[in-house]
Protein backbone atom coordinates (compact mmCIF):
# COMPACT_ATOMS: atom_id res chain seq x y z
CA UNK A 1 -19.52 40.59 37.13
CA UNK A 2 -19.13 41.60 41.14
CA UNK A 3 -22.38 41.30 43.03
CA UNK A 4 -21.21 44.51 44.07
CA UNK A 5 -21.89 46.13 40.52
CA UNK A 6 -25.32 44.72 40.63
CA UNK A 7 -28.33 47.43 40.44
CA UNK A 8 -31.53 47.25 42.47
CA UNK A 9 -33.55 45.24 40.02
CA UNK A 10 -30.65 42.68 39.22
CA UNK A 11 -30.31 41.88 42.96
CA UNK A 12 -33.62 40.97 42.59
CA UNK A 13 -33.53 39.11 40.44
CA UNK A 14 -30.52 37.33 41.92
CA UNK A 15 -32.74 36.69 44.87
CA UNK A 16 -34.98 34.77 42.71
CA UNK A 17 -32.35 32.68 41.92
CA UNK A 18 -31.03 32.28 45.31
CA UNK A 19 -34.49 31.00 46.66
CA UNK A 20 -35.32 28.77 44.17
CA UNK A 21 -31.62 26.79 44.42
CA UNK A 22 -32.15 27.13 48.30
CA UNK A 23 -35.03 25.71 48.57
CA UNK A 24 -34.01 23.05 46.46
CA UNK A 25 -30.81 22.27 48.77
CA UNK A 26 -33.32 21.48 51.68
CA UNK A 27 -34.87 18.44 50.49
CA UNK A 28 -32.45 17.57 48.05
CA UNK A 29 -30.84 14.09 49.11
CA UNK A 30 -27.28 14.05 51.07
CA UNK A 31 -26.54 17.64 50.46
CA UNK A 32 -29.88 18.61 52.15
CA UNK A 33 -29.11 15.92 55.10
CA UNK A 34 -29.38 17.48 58.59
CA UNK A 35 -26.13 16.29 59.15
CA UNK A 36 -24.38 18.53 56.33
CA UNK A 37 -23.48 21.53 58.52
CA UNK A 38 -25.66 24.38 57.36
CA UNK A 39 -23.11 27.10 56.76
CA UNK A 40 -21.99 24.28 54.47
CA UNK A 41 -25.35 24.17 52.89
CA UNK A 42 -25.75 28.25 52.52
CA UNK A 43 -22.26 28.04 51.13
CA UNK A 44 -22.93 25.64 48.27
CA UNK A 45 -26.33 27.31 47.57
CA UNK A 46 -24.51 30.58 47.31
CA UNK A 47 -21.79 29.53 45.25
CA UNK A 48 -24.38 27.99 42.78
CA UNK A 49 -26.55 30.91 42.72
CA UNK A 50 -23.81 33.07 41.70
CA UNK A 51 -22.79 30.33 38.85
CA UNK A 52 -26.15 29.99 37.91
CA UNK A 53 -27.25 34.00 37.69
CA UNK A 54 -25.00 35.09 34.73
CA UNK A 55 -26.93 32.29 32.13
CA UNK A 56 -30.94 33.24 33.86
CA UNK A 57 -32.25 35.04 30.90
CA UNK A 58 -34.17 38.18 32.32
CA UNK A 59 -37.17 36.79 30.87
CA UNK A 60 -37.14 33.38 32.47
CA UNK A 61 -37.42 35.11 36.17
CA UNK A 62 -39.97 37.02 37.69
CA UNK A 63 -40.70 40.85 36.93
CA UNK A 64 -39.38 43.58 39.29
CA UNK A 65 -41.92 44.23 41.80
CA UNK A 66 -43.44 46.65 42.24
CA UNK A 67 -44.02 46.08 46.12
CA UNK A 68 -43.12 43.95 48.98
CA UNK A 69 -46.09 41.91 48.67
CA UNK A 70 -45.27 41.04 44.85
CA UNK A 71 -41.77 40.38 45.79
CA UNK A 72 -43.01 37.78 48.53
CA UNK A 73 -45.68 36.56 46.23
CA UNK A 74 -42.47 35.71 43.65
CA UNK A 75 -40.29 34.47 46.16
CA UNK A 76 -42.95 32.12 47.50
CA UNK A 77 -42.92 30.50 43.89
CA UNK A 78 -39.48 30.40 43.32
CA UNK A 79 -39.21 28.54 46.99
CA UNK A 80 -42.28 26.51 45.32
CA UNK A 81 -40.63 25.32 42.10
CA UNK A 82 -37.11 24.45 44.47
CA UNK A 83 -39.13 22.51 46.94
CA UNK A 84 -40.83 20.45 44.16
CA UNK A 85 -37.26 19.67 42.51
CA UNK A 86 -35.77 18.54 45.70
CA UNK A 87 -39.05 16.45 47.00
CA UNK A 88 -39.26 14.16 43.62
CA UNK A 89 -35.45 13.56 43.88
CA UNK A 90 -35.83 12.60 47.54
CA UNK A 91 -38.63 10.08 46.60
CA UNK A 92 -35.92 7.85 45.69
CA UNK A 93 -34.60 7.32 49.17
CA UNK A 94 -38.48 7.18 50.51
CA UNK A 95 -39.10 4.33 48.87
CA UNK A 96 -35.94 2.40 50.03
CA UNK A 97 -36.98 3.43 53.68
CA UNK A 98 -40.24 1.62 53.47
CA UNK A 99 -39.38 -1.16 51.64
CA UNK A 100 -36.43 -1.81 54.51
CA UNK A 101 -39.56 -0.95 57.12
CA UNK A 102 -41.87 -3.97 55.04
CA UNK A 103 -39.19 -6.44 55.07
CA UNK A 104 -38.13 -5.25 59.24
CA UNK A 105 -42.02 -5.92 60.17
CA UNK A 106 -41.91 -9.58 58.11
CA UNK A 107 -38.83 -10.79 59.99
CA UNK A 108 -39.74 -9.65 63.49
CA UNK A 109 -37.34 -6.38 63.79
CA UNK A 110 -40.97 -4.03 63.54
CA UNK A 111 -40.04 -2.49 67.13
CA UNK A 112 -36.57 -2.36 66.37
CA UNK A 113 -35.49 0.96 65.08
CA UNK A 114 -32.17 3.56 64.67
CA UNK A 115 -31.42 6.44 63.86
CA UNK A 116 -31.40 7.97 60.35
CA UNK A 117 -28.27 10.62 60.05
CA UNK A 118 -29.93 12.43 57.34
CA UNK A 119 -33.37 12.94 58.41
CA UNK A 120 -32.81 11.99 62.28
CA UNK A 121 -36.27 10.30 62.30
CA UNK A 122 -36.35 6.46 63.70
CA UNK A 123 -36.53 3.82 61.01
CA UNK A 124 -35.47 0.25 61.07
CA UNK A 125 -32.23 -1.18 60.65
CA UNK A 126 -33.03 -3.25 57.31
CA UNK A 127 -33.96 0.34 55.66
CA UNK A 128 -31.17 2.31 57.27
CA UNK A 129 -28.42 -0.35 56.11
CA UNK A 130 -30.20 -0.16 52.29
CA UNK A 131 -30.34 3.49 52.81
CA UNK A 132 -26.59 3.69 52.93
CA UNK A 133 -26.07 1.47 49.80
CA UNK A 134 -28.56 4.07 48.33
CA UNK A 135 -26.38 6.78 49.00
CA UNK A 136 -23.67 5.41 47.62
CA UNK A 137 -25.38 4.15 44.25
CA UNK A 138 -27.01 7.48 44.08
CA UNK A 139 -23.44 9.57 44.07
CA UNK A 140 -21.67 6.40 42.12
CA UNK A 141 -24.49 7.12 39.40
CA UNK A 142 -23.54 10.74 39.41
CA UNK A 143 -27.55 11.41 40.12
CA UNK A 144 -26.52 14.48 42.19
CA UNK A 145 -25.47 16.10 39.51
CA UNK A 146 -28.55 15.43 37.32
CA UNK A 147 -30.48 17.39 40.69
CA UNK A 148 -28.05 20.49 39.90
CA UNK A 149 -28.62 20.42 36.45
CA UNK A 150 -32.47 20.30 36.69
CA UNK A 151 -32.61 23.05 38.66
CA UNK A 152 -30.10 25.26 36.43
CA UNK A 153 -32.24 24.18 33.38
CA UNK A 154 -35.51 25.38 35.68
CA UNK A 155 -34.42 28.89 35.16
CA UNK A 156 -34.86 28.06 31.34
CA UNK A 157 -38.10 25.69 31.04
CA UNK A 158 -40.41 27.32 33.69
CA UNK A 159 -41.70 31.13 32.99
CA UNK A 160 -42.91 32.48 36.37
CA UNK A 161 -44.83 35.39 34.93
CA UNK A 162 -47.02 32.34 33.55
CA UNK A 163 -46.75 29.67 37.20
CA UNK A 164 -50.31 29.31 38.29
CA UNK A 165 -50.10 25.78 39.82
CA UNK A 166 -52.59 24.58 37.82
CA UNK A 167 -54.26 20.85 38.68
CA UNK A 168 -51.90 18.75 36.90
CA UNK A 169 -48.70 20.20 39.21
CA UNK A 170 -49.96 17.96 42.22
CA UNK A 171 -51.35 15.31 40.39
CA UNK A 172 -48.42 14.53 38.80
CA UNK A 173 -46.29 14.86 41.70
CA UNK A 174 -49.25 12.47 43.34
CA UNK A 175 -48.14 10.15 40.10
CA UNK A 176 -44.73 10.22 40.91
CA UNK A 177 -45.44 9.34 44.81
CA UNK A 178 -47.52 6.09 43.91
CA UNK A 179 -45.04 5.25 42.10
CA UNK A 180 -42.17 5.31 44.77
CA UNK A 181 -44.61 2.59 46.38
CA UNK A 182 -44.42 0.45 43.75
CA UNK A 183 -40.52 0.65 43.63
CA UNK A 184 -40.71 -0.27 47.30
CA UNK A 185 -43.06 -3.28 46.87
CA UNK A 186 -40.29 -4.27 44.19
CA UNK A 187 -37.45 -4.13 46.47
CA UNK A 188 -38.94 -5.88 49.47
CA UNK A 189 -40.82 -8.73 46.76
CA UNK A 190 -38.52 -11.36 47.12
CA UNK A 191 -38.00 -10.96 50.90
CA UNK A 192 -41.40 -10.85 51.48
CA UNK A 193 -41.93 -13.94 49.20
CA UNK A 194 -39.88 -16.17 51.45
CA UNK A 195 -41.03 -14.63 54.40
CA UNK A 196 -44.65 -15.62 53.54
CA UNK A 197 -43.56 -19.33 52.37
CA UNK A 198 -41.79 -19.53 55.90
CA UNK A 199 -44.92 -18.57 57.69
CA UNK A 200 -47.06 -20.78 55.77
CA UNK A 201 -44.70 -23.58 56.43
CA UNK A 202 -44.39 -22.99 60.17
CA UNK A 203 -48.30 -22.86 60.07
CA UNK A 204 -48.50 -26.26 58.72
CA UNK A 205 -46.30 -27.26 61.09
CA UNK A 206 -47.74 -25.99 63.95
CA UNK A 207 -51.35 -27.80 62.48
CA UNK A 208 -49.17 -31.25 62.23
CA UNK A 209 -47.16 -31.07 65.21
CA UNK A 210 -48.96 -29.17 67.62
CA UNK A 211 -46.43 -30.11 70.49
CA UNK A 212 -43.80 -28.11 68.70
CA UNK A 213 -43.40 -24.60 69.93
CA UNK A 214 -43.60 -22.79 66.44
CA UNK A 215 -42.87 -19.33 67.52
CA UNK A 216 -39.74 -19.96 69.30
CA UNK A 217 -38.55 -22.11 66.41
CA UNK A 218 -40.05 -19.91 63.87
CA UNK A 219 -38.46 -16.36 65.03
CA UNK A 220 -34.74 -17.39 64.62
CA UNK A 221 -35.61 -18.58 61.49
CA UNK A 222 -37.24 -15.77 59.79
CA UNK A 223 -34.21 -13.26 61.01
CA UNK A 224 -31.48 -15.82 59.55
CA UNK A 225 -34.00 -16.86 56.01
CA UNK A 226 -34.76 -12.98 56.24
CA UNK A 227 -31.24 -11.50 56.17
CA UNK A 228 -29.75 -13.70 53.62
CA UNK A 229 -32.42 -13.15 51.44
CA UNK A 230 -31.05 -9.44 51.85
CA UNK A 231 -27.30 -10.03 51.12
CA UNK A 232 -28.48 -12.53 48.10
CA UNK A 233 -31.20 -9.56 46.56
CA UNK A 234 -28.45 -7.22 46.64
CA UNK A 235 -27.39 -7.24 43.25
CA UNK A 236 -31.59 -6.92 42.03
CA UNK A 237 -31.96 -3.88 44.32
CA UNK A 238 -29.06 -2.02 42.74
CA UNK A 239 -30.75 -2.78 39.55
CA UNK A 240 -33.80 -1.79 40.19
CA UNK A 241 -31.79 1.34 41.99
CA UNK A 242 -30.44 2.18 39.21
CA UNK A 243 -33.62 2.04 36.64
CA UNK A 244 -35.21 4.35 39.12
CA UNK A 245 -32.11 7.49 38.95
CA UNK A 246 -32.13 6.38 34.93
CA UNK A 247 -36.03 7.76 35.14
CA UNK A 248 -34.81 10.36 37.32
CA UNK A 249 -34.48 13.39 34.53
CA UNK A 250 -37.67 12.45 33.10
CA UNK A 251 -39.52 12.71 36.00
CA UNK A 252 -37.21 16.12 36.94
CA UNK A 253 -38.09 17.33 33.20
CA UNK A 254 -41.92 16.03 33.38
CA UNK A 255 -42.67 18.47 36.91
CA UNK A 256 -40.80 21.15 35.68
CA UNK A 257 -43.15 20.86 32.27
CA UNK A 258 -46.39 21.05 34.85
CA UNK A 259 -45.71 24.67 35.92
């Protein structure tokens, strides 16, 4: 089937399609990175749209309109329901950011930041160095592909004649925020731990010996303590990486569920 041979109401429809996977590929992780060249992005989302569109039933997408405001009052949600899919995968890669930020601020690298490739914002170089090993977990676990299929099985679970954003939409997705903060305190815990032991030790010290100078002893220390404690929690942050992308589809298939 040529999009050529399409009528009116079927190019519609493939628009539907089109702006729901778009929206999708702007927050998605890696493929939505500012650094993925965006013809590259409207490529991929065009190529998916077009595999996708032959299996949308007609009754899984929005009505022909019947004017331009309907059609932008159906586009809007389709843009909705993509933005939402791509957000809660992203959440992922939020949570290693601030747990590298927490463990920066704890070993005295708070004011020392670089710059993120995929969202060019500043962060530190703890959560920027985890932030790769994310990326690389995240495509080793094949978790890209479970993004792609959640949005191809959107076109099957969520009926837009019926999407009315009720109350439980953003409190679930509020749910599924908190919880990214919990998966952060868990990846900078042990750090953190030692960290604190450290300072309480160099405290005592500094009671005991007051003619040592703590701070110039006690900076060095915390880096070197601090960044072994990151090559030797490596293998625990994988883990706990990799529970996180195994909860992935149930979160995916819990938001789609809310519209």
């Amino acid at each position: 089937m040529g999009l050529v041979e399409l009528n009116p109401a079927e190019i519609e429809t493939f628009l539907y399609v089109l702006f729901r996977v778009g929206a999708m590929f702007l927050f998605v992780p890696i493929l939505g990175s500012r650094q993925v060249p965006l013809q590259m992005r409207i490529g991929l989302a065009l190529m998916m749209s077009i595999s996708i569109f032959p299996m949308v039933r007609p009754q899984t997408l929005p009505p022909v309109s019947r004017g331009m405001f309907e059609l932008v009052v159906y586009l809007f949600s389709e843009v909705t329901i993509g933005f939402a899919i791509g957000y809660a995968s992203r959440l992922i890669f939020t949570a290693v950011q601030v747990a590298g930020t927490l463990v920066d601020f704890q070993m005295g690298f708070g004011v020392v930041n670089v710059i993120d490739p995929q969202t060019e914002s500043n962060v530190s170089i703890t959560a920027q160095f985890q932030n790769v090993l994310t990326i690389l977990v995240f495509l080793a676990a094949d978790a890209h592909h479970i993004v792609i299929q959640a949005v191809s099985q959107s076109f099957h679970l969520i009926d837009p004649r019926h999407v009315d954003f009720s109350t439980y939409t953003p409190e679930f997705i509020l749910q599924i925020f908190a919880s990214m903060f919990v998966v952060a305190i868990k990846i900078a815990a042990p750090i953190m731990a030692i960290l604190f032991l450290i300072g309480v030790g160099l405290g005592l010290v500094a009671r005991t010996v007051p003619q040592m100078n703590v701070f110039i002893v006690g900076f060095p220390l915390q880096i070197g303590v601090g960044l072994l404690m990151v090559g030797l929690s490596m293998t625990f942050f994988i883990i706990v990486l990799q529970d996180q992308i195994n909860l992935l589809p149930d979160q995916l298939m819990g938001l789609m569920q809310t519209f």
